[in-house]
C-alpha atoms as a PDB file:
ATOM      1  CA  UNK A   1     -34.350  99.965  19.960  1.00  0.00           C
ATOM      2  CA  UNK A   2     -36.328  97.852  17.182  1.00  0.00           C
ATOM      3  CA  UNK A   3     -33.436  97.423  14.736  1.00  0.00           C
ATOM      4  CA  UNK A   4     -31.160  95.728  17.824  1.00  0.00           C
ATOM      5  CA  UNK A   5     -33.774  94.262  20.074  1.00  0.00           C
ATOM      6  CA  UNK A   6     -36.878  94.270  18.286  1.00  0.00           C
ATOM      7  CA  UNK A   7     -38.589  96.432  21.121  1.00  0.00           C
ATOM      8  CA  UNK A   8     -40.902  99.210  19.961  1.00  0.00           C
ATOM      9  CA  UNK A   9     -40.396 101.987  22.636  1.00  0.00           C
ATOM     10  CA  UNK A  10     -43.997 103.777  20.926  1.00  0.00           C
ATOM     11  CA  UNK A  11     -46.353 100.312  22.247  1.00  0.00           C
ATOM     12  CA  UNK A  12     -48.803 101.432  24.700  1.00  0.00           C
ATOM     13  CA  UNK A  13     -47.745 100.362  28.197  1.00  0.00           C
ATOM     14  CA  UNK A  14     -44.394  99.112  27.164  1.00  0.00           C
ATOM     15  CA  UNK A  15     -42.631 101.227  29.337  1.00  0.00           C
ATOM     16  CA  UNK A  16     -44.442 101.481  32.100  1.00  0.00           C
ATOM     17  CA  UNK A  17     -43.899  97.682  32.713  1.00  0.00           C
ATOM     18  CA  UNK A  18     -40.030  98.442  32.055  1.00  0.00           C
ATOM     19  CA  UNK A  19     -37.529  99.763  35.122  1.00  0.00           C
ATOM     20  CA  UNK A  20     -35.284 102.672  34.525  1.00  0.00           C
ATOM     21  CA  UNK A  21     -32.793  99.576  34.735  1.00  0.00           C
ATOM     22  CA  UNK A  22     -34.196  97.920  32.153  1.00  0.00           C
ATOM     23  CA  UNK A  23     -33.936 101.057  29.508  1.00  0.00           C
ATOM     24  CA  UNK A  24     -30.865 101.974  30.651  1.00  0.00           C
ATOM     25  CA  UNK A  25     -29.012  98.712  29.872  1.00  0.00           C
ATOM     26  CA  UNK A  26     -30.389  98.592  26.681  1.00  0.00           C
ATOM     27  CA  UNK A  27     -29.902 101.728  25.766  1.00  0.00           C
ATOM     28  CA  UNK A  28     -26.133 100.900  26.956  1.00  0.00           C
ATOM     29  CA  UNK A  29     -25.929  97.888  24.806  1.00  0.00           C
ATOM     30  CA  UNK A  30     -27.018 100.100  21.720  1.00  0.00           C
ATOM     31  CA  UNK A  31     -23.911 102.397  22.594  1.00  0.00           C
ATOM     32  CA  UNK A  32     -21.824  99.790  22.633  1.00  0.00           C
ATOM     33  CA  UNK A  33     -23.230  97.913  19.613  1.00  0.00           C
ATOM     34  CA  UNK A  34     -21.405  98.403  16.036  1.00  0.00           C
ATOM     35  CA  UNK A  35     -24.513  97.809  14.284  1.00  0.00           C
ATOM     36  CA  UNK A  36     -26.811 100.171  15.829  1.00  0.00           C
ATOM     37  CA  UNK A  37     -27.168 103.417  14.236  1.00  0.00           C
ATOM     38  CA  UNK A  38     -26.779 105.198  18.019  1.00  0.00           C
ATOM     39  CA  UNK A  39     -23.525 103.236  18.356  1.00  0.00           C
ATOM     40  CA  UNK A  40     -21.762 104.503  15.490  1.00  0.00           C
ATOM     41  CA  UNK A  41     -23.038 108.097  16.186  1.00  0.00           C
ATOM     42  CA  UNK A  42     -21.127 108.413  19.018  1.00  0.00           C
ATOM     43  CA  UNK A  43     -18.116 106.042  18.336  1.00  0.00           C
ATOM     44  CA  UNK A  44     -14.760 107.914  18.596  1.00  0.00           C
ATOM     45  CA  UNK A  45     -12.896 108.830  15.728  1.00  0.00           C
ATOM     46  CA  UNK A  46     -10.710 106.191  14.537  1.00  0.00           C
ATOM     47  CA  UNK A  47      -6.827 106.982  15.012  1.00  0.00           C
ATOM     48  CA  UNK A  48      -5.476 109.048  12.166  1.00  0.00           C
ATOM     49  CA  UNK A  49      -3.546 106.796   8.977  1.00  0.00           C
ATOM     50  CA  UNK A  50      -0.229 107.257   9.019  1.00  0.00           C
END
């Protein structure tokens, strides 16, 4: 959540203040981001080389 959005999830109260909604879209965005490590954990494969 830092490395993309600079958010520390560990700061006292953060979440609280947050909706579900909130986490959830960014938590989306990091799926869907190239750059974040949780994005290109759970990328698919690329197709085979022929």
């Amino acid at each position: 959540m830092h490395e993309v959005y600079g958010v520390d999830l560990s700061a006292p109260g953060l979440l609280a203040g947050r909706s579900w909604r909130w986490l959830r879209l960014r938590i989306a965005g990091l799926l869907s981001a190239e750059t974040s490590r949780l994005g290109r954990r759970f990328a698919p494969d690329p197709p085979p080389q022929r």
